[in-house]
C-alpha atoms as a PDB file:
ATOM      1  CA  UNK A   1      92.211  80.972 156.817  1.00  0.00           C
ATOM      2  CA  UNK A   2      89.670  79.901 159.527  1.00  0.00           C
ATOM      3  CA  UNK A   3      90.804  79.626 163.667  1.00  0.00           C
ATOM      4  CA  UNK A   4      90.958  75.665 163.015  1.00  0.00           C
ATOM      5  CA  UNK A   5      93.259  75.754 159.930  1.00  0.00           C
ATOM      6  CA  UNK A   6      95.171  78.102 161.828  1.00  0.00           C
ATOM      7  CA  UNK A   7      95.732  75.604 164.894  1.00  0.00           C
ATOM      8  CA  UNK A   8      96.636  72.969 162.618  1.00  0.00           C
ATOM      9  CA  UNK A   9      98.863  75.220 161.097  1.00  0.00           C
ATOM     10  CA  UNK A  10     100.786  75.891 164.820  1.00  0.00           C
ATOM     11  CA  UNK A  11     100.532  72.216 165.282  1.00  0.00           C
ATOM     12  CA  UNK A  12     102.106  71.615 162.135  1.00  0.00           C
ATOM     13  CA  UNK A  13     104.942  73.425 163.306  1.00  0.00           C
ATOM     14  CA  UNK A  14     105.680  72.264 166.626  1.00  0.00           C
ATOM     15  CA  UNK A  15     104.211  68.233 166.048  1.00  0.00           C
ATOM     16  CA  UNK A  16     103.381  67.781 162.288  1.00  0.00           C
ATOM     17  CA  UNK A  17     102.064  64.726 162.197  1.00  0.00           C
ATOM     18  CA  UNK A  18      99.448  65.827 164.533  1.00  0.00           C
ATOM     19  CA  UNK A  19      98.727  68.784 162.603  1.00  0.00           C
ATOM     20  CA  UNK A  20      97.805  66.357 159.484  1.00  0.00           C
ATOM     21  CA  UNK A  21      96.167  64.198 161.661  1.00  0.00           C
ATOM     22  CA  UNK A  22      93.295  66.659 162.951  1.00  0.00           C
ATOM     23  CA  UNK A  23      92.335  67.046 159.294  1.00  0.00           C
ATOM     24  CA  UNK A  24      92.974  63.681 157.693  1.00  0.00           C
ATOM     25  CA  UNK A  25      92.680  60.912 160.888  1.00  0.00           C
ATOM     26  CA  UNK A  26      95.778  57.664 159.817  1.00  0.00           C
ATOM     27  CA  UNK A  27      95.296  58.646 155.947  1.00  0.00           C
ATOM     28  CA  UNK A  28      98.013  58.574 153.649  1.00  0.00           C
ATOM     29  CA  UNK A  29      98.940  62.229 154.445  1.00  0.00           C
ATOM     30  CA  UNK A  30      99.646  61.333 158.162  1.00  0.00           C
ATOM     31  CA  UNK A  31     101.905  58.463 156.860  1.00  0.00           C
ATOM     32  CA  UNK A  32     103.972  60.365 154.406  1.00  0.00           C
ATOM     33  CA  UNK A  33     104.247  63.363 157.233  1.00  0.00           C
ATOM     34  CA  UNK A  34     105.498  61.097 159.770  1.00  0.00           C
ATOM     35  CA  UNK A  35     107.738  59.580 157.156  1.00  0.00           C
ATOM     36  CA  UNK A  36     109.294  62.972 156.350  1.00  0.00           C
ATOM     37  CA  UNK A  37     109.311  63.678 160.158  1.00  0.00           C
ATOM     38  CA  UNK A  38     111.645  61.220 161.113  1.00  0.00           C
ATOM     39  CA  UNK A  39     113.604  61.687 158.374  1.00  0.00           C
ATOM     40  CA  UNK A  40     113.743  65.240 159.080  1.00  0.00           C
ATOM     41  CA  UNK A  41     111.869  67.881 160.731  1.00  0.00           C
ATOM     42  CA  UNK A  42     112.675  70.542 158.717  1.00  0.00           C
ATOM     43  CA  UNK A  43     110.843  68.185 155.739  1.00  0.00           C
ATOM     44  CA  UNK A  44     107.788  67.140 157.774  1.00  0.00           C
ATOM     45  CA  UNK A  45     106.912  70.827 158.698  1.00  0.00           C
ATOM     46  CA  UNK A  46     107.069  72.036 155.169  1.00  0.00           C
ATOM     47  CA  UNK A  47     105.200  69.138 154.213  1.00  0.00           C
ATOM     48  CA  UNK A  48     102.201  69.494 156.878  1.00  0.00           C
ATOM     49  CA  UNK A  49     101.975  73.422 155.733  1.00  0.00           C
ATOM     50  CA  UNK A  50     101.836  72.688 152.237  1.00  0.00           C
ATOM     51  CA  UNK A  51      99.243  69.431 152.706  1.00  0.00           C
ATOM     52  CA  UNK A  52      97.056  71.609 155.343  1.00  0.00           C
ATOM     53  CA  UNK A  53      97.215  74.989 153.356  1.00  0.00           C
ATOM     54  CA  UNK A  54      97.084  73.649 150.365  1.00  0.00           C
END
């Protein structure tokens, strides 16, 4: 894991949809993370790890 997959990572955690952002710019991944965001945070960080990570 590389220092800038590791910020996105702690960005991902506190502000996920910024996290996915860094990587993907408004993509589909930033839409379903904010989706899952404001339906939950809890949902939207596990997302952003698993999109970012994975």
């Amino acid at each position: 894991m590389g220092s800038e997959t590791f910020l996105e990572v702690i960005l991902a955690i506190l502000l996920p949809p910024v996290g996915v952002f860094l990587r993907y710019g408004c993509g589909v991944e930033f839409w379903i993370c904010l989706l899952f965001t404001l339906l939950g945070y809890i949902p939207g960080i596990i997302y952003a790890i698993y999109v970012l990570v994975g």
